[in-house]
Protein backbone atom coordinates (compact mmCIF):
# COMPACT_ATOMS: atom_id res chain seq x y z
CA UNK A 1 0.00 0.00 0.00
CA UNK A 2 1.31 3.16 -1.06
CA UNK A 3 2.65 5.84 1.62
CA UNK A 4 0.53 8.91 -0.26
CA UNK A 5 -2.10 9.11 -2.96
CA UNK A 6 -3.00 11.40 -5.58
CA UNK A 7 -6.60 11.55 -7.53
CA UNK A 8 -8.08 13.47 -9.70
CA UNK A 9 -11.13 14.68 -10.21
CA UNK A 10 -12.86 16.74 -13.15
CA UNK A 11 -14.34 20.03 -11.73
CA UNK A 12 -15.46 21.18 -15.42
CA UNK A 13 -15.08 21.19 -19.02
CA UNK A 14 -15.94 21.99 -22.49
CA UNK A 15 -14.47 20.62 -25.50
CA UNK A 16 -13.94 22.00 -28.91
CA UNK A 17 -11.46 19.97 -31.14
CA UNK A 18 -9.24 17.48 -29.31
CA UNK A 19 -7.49 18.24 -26.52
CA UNK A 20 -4.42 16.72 -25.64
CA UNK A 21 -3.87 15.12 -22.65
CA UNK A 22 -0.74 16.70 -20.24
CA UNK A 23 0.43 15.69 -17.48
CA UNK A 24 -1.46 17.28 -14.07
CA UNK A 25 1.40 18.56 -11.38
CA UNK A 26 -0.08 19.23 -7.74
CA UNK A 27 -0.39 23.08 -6.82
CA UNK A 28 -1.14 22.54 -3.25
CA UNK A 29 1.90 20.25 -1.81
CA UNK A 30 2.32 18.86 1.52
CA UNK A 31 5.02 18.66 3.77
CA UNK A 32 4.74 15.07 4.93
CA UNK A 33 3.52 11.82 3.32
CA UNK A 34 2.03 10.59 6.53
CA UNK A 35 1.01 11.80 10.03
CA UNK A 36 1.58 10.60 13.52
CA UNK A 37 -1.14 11.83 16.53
CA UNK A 38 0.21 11.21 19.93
CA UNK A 39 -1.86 10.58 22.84
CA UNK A 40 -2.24 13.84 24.36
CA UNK A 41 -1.97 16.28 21.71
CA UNK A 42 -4.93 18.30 21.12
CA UNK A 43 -3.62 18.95 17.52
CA UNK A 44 -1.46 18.40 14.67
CA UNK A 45 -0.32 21.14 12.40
CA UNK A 46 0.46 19.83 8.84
CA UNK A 47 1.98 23.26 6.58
CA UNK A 48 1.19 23.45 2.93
CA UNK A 49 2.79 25.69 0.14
CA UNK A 50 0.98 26.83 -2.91
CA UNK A 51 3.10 25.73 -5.86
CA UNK A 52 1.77 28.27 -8.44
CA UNK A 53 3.67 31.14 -8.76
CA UNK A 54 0.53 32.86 -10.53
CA UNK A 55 -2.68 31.71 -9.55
CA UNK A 56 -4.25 31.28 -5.96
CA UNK A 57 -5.89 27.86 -4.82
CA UNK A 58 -8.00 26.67 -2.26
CA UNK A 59 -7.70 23.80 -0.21
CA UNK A 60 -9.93 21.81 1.16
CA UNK A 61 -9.38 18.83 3.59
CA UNK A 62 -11.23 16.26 5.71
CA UNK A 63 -10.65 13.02 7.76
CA UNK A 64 -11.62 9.53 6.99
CA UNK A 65 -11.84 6.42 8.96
CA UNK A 66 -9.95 3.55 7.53
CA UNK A 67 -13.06 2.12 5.48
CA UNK A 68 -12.98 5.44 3.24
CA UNK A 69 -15.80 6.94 4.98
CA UNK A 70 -15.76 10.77 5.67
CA UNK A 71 -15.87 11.74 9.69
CA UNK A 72 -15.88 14.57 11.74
CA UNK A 73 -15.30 12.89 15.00
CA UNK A 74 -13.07 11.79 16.64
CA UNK A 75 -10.61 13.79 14.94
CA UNK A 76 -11.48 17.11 12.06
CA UNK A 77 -9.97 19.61 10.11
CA UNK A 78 -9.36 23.27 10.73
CA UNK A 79 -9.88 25.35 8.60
CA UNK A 80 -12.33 22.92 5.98
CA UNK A 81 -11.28 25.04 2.89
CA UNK A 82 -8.88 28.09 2.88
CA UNK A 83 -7.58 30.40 0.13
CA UNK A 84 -3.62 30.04 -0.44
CA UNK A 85 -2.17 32.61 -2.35
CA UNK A 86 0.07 32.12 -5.54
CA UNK A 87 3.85 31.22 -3.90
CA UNK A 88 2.09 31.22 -0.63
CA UNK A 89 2.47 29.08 2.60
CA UNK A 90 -0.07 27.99 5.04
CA UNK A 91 -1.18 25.49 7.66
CA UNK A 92 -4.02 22.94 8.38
CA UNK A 93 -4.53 21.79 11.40
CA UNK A 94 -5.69 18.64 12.27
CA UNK A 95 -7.59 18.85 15.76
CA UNK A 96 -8.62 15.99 17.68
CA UNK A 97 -11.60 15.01 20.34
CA UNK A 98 -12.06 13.37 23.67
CA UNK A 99 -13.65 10.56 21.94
CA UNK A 100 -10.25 9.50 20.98
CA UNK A 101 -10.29 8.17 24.21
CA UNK A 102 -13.02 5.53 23.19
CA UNK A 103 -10.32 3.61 20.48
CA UNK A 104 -8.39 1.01 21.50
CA UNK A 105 -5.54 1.83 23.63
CA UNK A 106 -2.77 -0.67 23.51
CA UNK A 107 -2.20 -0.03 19.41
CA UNK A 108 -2.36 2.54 16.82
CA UNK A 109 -5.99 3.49 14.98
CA UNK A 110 -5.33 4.49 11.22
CA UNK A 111 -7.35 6.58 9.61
CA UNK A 112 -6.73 9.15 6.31
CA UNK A 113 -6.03 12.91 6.14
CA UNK A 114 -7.14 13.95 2.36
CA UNK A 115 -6.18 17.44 0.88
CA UNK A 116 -7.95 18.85 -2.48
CA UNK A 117 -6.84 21.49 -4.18
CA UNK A 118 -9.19 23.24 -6.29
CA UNK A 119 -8.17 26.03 -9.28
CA UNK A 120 -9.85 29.61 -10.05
CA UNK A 121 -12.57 28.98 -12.19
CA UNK A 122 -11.06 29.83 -15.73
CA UNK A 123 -12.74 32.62 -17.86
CA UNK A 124 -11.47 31.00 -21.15
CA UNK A 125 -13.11 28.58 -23.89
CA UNK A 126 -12.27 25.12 -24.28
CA UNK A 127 -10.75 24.73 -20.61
CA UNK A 128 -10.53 21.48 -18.64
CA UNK A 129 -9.94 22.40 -15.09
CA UNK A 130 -9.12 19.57 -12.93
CA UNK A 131 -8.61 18.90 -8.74
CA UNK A 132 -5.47 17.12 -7.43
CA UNK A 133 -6.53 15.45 -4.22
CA UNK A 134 -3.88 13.97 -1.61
CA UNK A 135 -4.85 11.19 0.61
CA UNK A 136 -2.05 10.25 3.01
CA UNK A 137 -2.05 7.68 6.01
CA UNK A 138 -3.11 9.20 9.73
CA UNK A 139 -2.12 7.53 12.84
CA UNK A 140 -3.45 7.47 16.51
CA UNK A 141 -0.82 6.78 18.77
CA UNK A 142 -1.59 6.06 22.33
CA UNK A 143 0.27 7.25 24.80
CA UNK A 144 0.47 3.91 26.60
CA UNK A 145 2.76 2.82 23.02
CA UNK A 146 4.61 6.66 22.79
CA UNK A 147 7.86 6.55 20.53
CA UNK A 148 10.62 9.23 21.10
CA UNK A 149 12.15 10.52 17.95
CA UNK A 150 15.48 8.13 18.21
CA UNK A 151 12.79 5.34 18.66
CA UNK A 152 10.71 6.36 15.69
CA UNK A 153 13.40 6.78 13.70
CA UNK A 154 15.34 3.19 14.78
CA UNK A 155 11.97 1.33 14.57
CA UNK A 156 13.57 -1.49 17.08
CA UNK A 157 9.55 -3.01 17.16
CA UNK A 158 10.00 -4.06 13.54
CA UNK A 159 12.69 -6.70 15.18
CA UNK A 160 9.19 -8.08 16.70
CA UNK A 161 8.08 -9.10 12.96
CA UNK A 162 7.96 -13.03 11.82
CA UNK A 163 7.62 -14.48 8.59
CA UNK A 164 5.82 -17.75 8.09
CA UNK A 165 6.28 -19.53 4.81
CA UNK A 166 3.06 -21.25 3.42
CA UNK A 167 4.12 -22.77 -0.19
CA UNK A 168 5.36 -20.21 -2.08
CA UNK A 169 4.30 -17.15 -0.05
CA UNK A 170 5.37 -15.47 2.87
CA UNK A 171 2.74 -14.52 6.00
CA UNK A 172 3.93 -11.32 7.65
CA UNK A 173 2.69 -11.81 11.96
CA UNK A 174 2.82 -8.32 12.74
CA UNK A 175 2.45 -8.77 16.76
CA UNK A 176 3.82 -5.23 17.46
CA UNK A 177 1.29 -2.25 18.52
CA UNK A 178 2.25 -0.43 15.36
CA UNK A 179 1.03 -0.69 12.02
CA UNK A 180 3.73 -2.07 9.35
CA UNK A 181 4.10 -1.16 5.39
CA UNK A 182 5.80 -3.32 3.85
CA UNK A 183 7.04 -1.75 0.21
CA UNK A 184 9.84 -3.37 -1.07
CA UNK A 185 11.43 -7.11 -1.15
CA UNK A 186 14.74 -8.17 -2.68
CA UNK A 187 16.34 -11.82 -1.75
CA UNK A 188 19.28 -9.86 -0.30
CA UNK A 189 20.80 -6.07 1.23
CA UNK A 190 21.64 -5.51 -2.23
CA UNK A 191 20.19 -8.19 -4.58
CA UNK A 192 17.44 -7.16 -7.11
CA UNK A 193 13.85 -5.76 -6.10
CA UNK A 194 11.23 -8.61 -7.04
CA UNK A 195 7.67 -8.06 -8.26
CA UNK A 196 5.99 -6.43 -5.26
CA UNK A 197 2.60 -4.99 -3.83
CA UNK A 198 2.80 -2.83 -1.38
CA UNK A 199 0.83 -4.46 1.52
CA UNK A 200 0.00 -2.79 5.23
CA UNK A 201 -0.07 -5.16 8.10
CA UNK A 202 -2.30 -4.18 11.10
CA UNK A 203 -1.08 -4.45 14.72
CA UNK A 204 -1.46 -7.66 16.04
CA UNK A 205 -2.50 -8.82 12.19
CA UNK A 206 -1.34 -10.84 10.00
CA UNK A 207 -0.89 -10.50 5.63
CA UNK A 208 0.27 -12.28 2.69
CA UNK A 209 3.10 -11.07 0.67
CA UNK A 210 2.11 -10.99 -3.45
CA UNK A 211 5.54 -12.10 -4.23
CA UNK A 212 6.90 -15.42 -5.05
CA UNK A 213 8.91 -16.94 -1.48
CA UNK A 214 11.08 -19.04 -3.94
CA UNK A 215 12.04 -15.29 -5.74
CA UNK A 216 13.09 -13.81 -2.23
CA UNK A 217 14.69 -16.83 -0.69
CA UNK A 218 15.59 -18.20 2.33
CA UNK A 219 16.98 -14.68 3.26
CA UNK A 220 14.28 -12.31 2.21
CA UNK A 221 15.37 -8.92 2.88
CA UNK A 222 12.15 -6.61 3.77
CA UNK A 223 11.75 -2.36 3.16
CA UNK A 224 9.06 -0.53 5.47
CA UNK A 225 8.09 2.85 6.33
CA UNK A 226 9.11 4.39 9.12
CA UNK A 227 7.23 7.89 10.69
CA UNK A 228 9.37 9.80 8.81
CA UNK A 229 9.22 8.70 5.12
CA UNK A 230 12.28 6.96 5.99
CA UNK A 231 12.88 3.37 4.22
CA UNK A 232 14.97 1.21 6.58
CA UNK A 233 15.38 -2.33 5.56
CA UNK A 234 14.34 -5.68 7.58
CA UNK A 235 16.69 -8.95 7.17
CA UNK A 236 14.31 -12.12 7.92
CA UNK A 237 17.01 -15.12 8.67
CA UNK A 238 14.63 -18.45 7.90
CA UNK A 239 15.15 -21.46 9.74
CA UNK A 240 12.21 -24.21 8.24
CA UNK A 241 8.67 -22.37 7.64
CA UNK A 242 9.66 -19.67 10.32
CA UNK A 243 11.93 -16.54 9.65
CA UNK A 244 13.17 -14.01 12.06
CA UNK A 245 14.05 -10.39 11.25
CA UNK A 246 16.65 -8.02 11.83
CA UNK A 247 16.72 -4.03 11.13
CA UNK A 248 19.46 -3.15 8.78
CA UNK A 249 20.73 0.66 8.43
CA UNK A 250 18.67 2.74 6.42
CA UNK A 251 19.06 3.04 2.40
């Protein structure tokens, strides 16, 4: 599962001839690709820069719970839409609710921060105006399970992670309190990526790698996410069905 998403959606247009297609670059850009709540904080501020040196944009974002579906509790955001100016910087802030107190306690709660951007309305002919949308991963993190920086950034808990061989397929047992995305696989450090899907592994959970186990081996070495953007590696030593992992430094 990829770390951040872009859509797009078609706010208008009128065709007269062919038009031909070009390639759609985000105006509104964030400054992260995924976002970490602590237990405790009342808020998370998340900046964004208008890329367009000319024209201003609004923005509009919202929260949704890890089925897709839009919410307004236990977590919103402030302000809903706002006007950035061409060149222009500005924040969104992602404020959070007492009924955070309600989710589960002893592991993180994902849900999804989603930014739109949408254009001035063009006063031309023959315009297609389109909205970049950017739909990144949100996490709840208890304070009973808090991570300092250093131990963000290590990600020792990954060291927690088994692989379980089942014909020709590896079962991730993700027993950690910390939700795992899993993006890359290579039969060695330095050995050549396989065909991969990107697949997120719930705490306490359990998922099938789509890649061949013959292709990565009996030393399958493992690329995740860390809170940062980060991609440290995970070497899995296999003994039988069962495999054992190991964080190596960070590419």
């Amino acid at each position: 599962m990829s770390n951040c998403k872009k859509t797009v959606s078609v706010l208008a247009l009128s065709v007269a001839g062919i038009l031909l297609a070009q390639q759609a670059n985000a105006a509104i850009a964030l400054d992260r690709t995924r976002v970490i709540v602590n237990g405790g904080e009342k808020s998370v501020s998340l900046n964004i820069t208008n890329e367009n040196k000319n024209l201003p944009y609004l923005a509009q974002g919202w929260m949704e719970d890890a089925q897709g579906n839009k919410i307004s509790s236990p977590m919103t955001v402030l302000p809903p839409v706002q006007r950035v100016e061409a060149g222009a910087k500005s924040q969104v802030k992602v404020q959070v609710s007492p009924a955070l107190n309600a989710l589960p306690q002893d592991r993180e709660t994902l849900f999804y921060f989603n930014l739109r951007e949408i254009p001035p309305r063009s006063t031309k002919p023959n315009v297609l105006q389109i909205a970049l949308q950017t739909r990144i991963k949100l996490f709840y993190r208890p304070e009973a399970i808090s991570l300092d920086k250093t131990q963000a950034a290590k990600g020792e808990w990954v060291e927690k992670v088994t692989l379980t061989r089942q014909g020709d397929k590896y079962v991730v047992n993700n027993p950690s309190a910390y939700y795992l995305t899993l993006v890359e696989g290579r039969p060695s450090a330095k050995g050549t990526p396989v065909g991969f899907v990107p697949v997120m592994v719930a705490p306490k959970g359990q998922a099938s790698i789509e890649a061949s186990a013959s292709a990565l081996g009996n030393s399958p070495v493992l690329t995740y996410v860390n809170d940062y953007g980060g991609r440290p590696q995970i070497q899995f030593s296999c003994g039988g069905a069962s495999c054992t992992a190991k964080l190596l430094n960070d590419k």
